[in-house]
Protein backbone atom coordinates (compact mmCIF):
# COMPACT_ATOMS: atom_id res chain seq x y z
CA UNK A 1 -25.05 -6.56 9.20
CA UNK A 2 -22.15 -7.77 9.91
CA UNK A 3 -20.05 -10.17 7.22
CA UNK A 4 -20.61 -13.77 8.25
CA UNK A 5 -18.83 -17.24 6.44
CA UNK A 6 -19.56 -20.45 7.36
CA UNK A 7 -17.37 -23.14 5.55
CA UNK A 8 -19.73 -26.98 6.60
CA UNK A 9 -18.45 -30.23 6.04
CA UNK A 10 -15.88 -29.20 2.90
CA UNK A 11 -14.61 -32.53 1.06
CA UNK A 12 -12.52 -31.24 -2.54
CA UNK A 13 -10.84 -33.97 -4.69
CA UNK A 14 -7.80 -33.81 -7.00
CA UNK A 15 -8.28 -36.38 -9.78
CA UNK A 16 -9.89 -38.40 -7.59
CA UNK A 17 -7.67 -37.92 -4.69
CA UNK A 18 -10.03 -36.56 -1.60
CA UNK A 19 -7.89 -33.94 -0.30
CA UNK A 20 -10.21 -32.13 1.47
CA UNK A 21 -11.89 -34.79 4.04
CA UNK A 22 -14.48 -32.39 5.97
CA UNK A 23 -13.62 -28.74 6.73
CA UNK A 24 -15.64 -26.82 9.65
CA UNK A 25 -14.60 -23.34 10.19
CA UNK A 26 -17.07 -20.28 11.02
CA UNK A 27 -15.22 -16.39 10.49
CA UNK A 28 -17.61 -13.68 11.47
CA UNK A 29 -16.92 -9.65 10.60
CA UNK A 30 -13.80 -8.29 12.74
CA UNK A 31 -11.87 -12.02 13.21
CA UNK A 32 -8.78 -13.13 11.66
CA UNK A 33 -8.71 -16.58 11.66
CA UNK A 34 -4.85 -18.57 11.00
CA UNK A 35 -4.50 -22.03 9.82
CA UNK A 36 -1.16 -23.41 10.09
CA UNK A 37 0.37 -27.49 9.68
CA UNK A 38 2.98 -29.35 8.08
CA UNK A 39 3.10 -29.48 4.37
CA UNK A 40 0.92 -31.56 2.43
CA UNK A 41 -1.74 -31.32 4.49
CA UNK A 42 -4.26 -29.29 2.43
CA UNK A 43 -4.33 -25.36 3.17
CA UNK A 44 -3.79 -24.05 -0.15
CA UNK A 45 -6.16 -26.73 -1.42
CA UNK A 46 -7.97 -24.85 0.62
CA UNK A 47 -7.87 -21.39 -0.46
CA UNK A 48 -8.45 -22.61 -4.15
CA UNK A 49 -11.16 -24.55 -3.58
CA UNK A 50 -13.14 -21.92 -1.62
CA UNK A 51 -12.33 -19.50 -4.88
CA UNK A 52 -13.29 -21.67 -7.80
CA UNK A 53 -10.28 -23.48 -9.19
CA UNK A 54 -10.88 -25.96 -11.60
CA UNK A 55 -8.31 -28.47 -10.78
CA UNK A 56 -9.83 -29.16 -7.36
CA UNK A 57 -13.51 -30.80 -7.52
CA UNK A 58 -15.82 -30.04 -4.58
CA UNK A 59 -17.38 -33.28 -3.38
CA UNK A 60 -19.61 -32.07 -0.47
CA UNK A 61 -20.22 -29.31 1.56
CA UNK A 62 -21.02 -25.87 1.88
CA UNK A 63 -19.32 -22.46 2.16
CA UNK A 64 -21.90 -19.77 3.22
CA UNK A 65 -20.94 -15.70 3.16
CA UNK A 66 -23.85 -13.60 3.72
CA UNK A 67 -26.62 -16.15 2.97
CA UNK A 68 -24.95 -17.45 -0.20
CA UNK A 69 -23.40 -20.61 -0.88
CA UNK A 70 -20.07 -19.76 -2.76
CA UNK A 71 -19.70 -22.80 -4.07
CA UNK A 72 -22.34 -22.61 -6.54
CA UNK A 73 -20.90 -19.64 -8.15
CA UNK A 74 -18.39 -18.87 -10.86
CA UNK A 75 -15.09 -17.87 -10.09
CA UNK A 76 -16.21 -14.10 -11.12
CA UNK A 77 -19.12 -14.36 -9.09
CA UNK A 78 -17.41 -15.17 -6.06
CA UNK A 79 -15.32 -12.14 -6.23
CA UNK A 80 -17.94 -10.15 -6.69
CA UNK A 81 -19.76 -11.63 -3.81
CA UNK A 82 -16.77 -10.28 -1.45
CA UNK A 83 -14.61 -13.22 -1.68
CA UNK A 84 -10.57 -12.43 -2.50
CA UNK A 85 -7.66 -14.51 -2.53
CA UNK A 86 -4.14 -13.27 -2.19
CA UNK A 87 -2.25 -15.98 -3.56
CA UNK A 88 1.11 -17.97 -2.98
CA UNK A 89 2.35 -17.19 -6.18
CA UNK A 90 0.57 -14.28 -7.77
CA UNK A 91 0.71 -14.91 -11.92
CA UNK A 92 2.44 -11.98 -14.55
CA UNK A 93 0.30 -10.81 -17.35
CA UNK A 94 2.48 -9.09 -20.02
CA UNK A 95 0.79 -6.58 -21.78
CA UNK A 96 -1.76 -4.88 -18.88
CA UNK A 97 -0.80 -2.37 -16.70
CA UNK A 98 -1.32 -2.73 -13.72
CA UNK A 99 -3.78 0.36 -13.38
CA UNK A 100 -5.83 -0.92 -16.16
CA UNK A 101 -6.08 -4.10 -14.42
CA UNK A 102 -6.78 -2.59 -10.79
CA UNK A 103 -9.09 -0.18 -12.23
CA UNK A 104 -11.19 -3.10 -14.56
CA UNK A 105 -11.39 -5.41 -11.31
CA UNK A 106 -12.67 -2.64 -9.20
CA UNK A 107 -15.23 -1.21 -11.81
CA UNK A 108 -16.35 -5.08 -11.90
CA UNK A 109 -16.82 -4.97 -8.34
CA UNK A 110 -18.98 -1.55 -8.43
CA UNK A 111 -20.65 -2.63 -11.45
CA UNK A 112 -22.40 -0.89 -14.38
CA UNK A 113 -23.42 2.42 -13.84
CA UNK A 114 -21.51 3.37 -10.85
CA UNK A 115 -17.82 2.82 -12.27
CA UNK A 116 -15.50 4.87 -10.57
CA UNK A 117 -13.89 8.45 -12.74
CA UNK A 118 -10.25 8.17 -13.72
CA UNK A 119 -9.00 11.41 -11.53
CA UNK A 120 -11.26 9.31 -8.22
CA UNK A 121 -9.08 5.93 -9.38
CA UNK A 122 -5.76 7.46 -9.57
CA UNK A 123 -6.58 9.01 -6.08
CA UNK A 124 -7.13 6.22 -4.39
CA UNK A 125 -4.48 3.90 -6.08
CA UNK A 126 -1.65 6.35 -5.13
CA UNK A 127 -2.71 6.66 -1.55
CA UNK A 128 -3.19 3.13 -1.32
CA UNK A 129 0.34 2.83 -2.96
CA UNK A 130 2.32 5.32 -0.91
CA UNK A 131 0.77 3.24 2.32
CA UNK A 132 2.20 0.01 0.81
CA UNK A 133 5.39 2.12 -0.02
CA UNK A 134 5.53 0.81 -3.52
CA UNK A 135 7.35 3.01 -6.41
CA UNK A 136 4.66 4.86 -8.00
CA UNK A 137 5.98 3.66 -11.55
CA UNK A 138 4.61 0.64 -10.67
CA UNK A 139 1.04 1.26 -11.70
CA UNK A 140 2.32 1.69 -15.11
CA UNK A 141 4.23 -1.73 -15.62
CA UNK A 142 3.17 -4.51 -16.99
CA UNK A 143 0.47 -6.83 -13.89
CA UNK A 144 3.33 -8.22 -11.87
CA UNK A 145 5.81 -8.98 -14.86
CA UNK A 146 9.56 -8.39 -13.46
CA UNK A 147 7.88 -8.03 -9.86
CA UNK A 148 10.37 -9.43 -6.49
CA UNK A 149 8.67 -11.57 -4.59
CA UNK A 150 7.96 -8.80 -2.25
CA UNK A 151 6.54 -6.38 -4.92
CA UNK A 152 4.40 -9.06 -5.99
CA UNK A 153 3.21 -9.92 -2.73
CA UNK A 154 2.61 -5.67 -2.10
CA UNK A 155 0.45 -5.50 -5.43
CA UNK A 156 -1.59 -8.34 -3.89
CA UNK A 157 -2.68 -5.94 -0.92
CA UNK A 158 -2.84 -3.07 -2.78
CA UNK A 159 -5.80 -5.16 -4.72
CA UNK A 160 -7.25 -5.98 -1.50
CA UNK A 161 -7.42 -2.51 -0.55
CA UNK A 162 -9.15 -1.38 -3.17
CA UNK A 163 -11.68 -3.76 -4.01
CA UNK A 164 -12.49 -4.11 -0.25
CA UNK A 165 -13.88 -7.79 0.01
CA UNK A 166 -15.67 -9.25 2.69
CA UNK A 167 -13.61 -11.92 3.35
CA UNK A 168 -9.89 -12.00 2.29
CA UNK A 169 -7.79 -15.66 2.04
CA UNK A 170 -4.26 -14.56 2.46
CA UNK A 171 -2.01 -18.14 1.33
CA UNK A 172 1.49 -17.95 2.55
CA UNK A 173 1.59 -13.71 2.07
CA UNK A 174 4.77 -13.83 3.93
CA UNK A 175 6.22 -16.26 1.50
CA UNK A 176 9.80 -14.91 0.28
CA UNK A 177 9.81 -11.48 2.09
CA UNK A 178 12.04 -9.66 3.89
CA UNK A 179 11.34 -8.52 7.13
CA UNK A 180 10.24 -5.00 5.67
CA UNK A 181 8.47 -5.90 3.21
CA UNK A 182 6.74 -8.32 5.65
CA UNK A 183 5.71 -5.49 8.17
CA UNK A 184 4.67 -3.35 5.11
CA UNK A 185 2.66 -6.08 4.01
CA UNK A 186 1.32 -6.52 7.74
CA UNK A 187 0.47 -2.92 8.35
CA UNK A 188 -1.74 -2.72 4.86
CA UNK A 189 -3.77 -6.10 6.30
CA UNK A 190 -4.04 -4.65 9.93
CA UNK A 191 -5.26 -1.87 8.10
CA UNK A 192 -8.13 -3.62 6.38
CA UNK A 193 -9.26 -4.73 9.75
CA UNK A 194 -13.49 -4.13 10.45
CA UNK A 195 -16.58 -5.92 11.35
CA UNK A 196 -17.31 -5.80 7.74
CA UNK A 197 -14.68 -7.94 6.85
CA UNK A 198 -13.07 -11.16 8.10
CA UNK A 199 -9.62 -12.97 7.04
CA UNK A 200 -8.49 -16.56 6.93
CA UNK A 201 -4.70 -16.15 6.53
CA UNK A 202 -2.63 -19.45 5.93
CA UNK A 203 0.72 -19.97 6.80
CA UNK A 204 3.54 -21.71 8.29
CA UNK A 205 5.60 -19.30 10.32
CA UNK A 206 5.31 -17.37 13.74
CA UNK A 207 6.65 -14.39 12.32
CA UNK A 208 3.52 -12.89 10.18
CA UNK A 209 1.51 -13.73 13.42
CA UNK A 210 3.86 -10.98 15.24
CA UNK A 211 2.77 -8.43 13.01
CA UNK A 212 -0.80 -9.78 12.71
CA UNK A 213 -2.36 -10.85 16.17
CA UNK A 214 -5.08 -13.57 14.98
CA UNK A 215 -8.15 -13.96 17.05
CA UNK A 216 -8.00 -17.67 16.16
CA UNK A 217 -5.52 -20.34 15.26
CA UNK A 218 -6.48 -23.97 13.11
CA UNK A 219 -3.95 -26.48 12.72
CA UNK A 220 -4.57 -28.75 9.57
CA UNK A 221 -3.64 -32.16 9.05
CA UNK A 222 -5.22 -35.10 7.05
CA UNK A 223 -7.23 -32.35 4.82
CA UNK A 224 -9.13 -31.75 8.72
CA UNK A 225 -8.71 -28.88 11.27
CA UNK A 226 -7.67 -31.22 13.73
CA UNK A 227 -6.90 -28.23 16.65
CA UNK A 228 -8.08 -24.61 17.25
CA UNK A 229 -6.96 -22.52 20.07
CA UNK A 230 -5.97 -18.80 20.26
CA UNK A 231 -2.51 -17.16 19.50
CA UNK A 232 -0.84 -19.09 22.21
CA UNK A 233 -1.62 -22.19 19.87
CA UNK A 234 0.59 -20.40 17.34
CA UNK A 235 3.50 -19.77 19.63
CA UNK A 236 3.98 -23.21 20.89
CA UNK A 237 3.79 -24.43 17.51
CA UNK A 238 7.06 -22.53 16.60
CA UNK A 239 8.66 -23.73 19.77
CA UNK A 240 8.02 -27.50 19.41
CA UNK A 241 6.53 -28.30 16.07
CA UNK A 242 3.59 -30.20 15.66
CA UNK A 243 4.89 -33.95 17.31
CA UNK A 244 2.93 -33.12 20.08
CA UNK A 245 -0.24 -32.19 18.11
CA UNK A 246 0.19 -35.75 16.03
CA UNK A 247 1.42 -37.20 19.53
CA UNK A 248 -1.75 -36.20 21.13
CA UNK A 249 -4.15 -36.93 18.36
CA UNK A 250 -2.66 -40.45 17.55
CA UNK A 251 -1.84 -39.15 14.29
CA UNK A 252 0.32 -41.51 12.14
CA UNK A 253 0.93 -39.97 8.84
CA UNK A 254 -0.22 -36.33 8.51
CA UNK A 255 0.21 -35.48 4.89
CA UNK A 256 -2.63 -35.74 2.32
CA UNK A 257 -0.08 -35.21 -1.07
CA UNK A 258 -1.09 -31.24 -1.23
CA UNK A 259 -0.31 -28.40 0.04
C-alpha cells in the first residue's frame, strides 16, 4: 500500500503563543508537496512540530501516516514510523563518527535481529556517498563537526538515503549552497522519488523548485496554508512576491513571530 499522511486541523503553541492556527495538508506516496511564504509565518514550526520538538506544544489536531497518529509518539518513534526531517541547521556531535552514527540510526530503523553486517553498511554508505559526491573521509569525521554548509546539508541526504523513510520534511535544504552543491543535493532527493514515499519540502526560493519539480505548491501565512496551486504557483511567486497573495486574501499582517 501505498504511503499515505494526512496532517487535520494542526494548532502548535510556543509558550503560549499559537503559532500553528489549523494546518490541512494530505501527501500521498509519489507527491512532493512545497510550502513556501514570507518569514515568520510558521513553516519550520512546522517541520518541528510534526517531528516531536519539545519547545513547540501541540494544541489540536492530528497528523496520520499509515493509520497512525504521529503525534502521539516519541520523537524515536516517529522516526521509526517513517517520518525524517532534514533540518535547517543540522547540529555537530564531537566525538561520533559519522558511520557509527549512520550505521546506529539505520540498525534502529531495522531493529533487533535484522541489523545490517558491517561489510553490507560500508557498501551501501559509499555508494550512497559517491552519488552525493562527498569525500569518502567523511564517514570517518566527527557527525557534522567542521562540516560547510553544503557538506552538512549532503550528510543530511545521505541519512535520508539510507534509512529510507516514508515521508521526508526537507526545511530550507537549499539554505547556504552553492549552485552545485544544490543540484547534488537535488539529484540525491529526485532520486528518493516512489509511491512509497512522499516529501513536504519547505522553502523560500524558486531555485530548488528547478531542480525539484513539485506536484504541489502551499503558501503559508498566519500559521494557515492560505493558497495551493501547482508549480506555476511557485513561479509567480518569485516574479511578484506574495502582495498579491495578501492583496487577494485581505491579508493585513502575515507574520505569526516564527519561522
Amino acid at each position: 500500500m501505498a504511503t499515505h499522511f494526512v496532517i487535520d486541523g494542526l494548532k502548535a503553541a510556543i509558550e503560549g503563543k499559537e503559532i500553528l492556527k489549523g494546518i490541512n495538508l494530505e501527501i500521498k506516496g509519489g507527491e512532493i508537496h512545497a510550502i513556501m511564504g514570507p518569514n515568520g509565518t510558521g513553516k519550520s514550526t512546522l517541520a518541528s512540530a510534526l517531528m516531536g520538538h519539545p519547545k513547540y506544544e501541540v494544541t489540536e489536531g492530528t497528523a496520520v501516516l499509515d493509520g497512525a497518529d504521529i503525534l502521539e509518539m516519541g520523537v524515536d518513534e516517529r522516526a521509526l514510523a517513517g517520518l525524517f526531517l532534514a533540518m535547517q541547521y543540522p547540529s555537530e556531535i564531537p566525538g561520533v563518527t559519522n558511520s557509527d552514527f549512520l550505521r546506529s540510526a539505520l540498525n534502529a530503523r531495522r531493529g533487533e535481529g535484522n541489523e545490517i553486517s558491517l561489510i553490507k553498511f560500508i557498501r551501501q554508505m559509499e555508494s550512497k556517498m559517491k552519488d552525493l559526491e562527498m569525500n569518502p573521509e567523511f564517514a570517518h569525521r566527527y557527525l557534522n563537526e567542521g562540516f560547510s554548509g553544503g557538506e552538512k546539508k549532503r550528510n543530511e541526504i545521505l541519512q535520508m538515503m539510507l534509512l529510507d523513510p516514508k515521508i521526508v520534511v526537507l526545511d530550507e535544504i537549499d539554505s547556504g549552497l552553492d549552485i552545485d552543491a544544490l543540484r547534488i543535493v537535488s539529484q540525491g532527493v529526485n532520486a528518493m522519488r516512489s509511491e512509497d514515499r512522499g516529501f513536504l519540502i519547505i522553502t523560500h526560493y524558486q531555485r530548488l523548485l528547478n531542480y525539484i519539480t513539485p506536484d504541489y505548491v502551499h503558501v503559508m501565512m498566519q500559521g494557515r496554508i492560505v493558497k495551493s496551486g501547482g508549480p506555476e504557483l511557485a513561479q509567480r511567486l518569485e516574479n511578484e512576491g506574495y502582495d498579491w497573495v495578501k492583496e487577494e486574501l485581505g491579508i493585513v499582517d502575515e507574520t505569526v513571530g516564527q519561522a
